[in-house]
Protein backbone atom coordinates (compact mmCIF):
# COMPACT_ATOMS: atom_id res chain seq x y z
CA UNK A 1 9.75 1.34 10.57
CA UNK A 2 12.61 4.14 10.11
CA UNK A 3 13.05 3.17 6.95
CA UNK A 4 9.69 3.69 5.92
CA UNK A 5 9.20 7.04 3.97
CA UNK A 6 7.93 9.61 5.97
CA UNK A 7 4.49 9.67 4.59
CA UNK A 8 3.60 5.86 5.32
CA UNK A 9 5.50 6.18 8.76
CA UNK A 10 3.05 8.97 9.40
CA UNK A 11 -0.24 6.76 8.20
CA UNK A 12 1.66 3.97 10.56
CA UNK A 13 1.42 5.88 13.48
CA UNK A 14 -2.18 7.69 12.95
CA UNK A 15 -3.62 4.61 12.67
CA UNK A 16 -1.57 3.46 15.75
CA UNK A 17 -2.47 6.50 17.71
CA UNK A 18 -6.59 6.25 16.66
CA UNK A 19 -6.83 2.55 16.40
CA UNK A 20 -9.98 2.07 18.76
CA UNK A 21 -11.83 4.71 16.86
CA UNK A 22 -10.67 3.22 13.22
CA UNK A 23 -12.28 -0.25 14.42
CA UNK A 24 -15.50 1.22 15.42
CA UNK A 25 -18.33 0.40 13.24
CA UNK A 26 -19.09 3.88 12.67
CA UNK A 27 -15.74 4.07 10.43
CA UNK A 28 -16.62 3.63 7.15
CA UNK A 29 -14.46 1.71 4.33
CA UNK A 30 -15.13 5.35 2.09
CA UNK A 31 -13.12 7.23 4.94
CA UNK A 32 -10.64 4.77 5.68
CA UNK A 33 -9.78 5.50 1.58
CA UNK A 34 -9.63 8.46 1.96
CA UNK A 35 -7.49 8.59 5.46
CA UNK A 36 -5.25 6.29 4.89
CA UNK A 37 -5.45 3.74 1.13
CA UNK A 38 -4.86 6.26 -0.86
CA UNK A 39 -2.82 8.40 0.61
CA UNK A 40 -0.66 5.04 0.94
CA UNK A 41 -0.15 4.53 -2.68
CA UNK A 42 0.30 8.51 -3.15
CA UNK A 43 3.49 8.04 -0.71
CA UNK A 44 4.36 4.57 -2.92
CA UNK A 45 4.22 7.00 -6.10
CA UNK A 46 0.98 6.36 -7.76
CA UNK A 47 -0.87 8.70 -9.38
CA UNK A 48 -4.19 8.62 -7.87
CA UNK A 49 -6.05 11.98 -8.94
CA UNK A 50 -4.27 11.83 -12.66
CA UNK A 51 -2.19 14.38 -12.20
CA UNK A 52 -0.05 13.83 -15.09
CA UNK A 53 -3.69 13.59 -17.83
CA UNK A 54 -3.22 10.06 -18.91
CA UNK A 55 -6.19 8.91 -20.84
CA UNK A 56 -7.88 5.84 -19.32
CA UNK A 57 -7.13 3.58 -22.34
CA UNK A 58 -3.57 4.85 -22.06
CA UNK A 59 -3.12 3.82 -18.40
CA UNK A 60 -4.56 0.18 -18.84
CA UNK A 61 -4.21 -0.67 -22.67
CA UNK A 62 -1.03 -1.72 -22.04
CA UNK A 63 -0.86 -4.08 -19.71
CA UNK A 64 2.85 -4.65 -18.90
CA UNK A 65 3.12 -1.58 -17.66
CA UNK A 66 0.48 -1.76 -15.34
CA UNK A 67 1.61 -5.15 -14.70
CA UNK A 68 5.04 -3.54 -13.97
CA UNK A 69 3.98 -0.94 -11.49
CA UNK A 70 1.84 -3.33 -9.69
CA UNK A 71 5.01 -5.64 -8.97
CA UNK A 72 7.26 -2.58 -8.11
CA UNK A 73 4.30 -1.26 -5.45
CA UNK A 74 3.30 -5.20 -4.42
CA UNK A 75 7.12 -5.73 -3.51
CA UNK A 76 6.94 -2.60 -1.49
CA UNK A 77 4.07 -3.61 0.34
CA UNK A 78 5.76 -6.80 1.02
CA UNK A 79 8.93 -5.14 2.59
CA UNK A 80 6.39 -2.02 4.18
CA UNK A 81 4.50 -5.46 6.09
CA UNK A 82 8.13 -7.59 7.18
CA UNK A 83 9.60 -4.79 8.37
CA UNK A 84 6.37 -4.02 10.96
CA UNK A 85 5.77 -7.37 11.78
CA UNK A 86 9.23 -8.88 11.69
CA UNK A 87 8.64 -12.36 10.10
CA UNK A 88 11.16 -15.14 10.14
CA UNK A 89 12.68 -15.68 7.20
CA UNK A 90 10.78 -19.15 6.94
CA UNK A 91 7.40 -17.25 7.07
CA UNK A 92 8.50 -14.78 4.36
CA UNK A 93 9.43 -17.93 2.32
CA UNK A 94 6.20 -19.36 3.05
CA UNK A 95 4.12 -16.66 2.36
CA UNK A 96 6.18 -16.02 -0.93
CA UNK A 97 5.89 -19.52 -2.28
CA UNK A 98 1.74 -18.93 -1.75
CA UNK A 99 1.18 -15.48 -3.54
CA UNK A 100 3.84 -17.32 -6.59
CA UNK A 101 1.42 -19.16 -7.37
């Protein structure tokens, strides 16, 4: 996890430290969005408020480079989830081969 930047180690270990409370059915899938999704892609580089003004129809008109951002942020994901859970290299192969298709 040290290679993790800072901001998704931190998410890492609040949700560590709280996990008991975070499972309760009292948490609610509007505060876990607000706790901890998007804050995660905010740390991945995603501009979640739209900061930077970007019309709607610019942002998903062209679809390559949505499609390009979601790859970048879906590989880091991958790496984010191997490096906490420590696959073997034949369940990273595995699970690749299944989300290639």
């Amino acid at each position: 996890m040290s290679s993790f930047p800072p901001r998704v180690r931190s998410l890492v270990e609040h949700f560590a430290r709280n996990r008991d409370a975070l499972r309760s059915p009292a948490y609610n899938e509007m505060q876990a969005r607000r706790e901890f999704i998007d804050p995660f892609f905010k740390a991945l580089g995603w501009d979640m408020d739209n900061e930077q003004g970007l019309a709607t129809a610019r942002t998903t008109r062209n679809g390559t480079v949505a499609h390009r951002s979601t790859d970048t942020t879906d590989r880091q994901i991958d790496q984010f989830v191997y490096q906490l859970y420590g696959p073997t290299d034949e369940e990273i192969r595995i699970v690749e081969e299944a989300t290639a298709k």
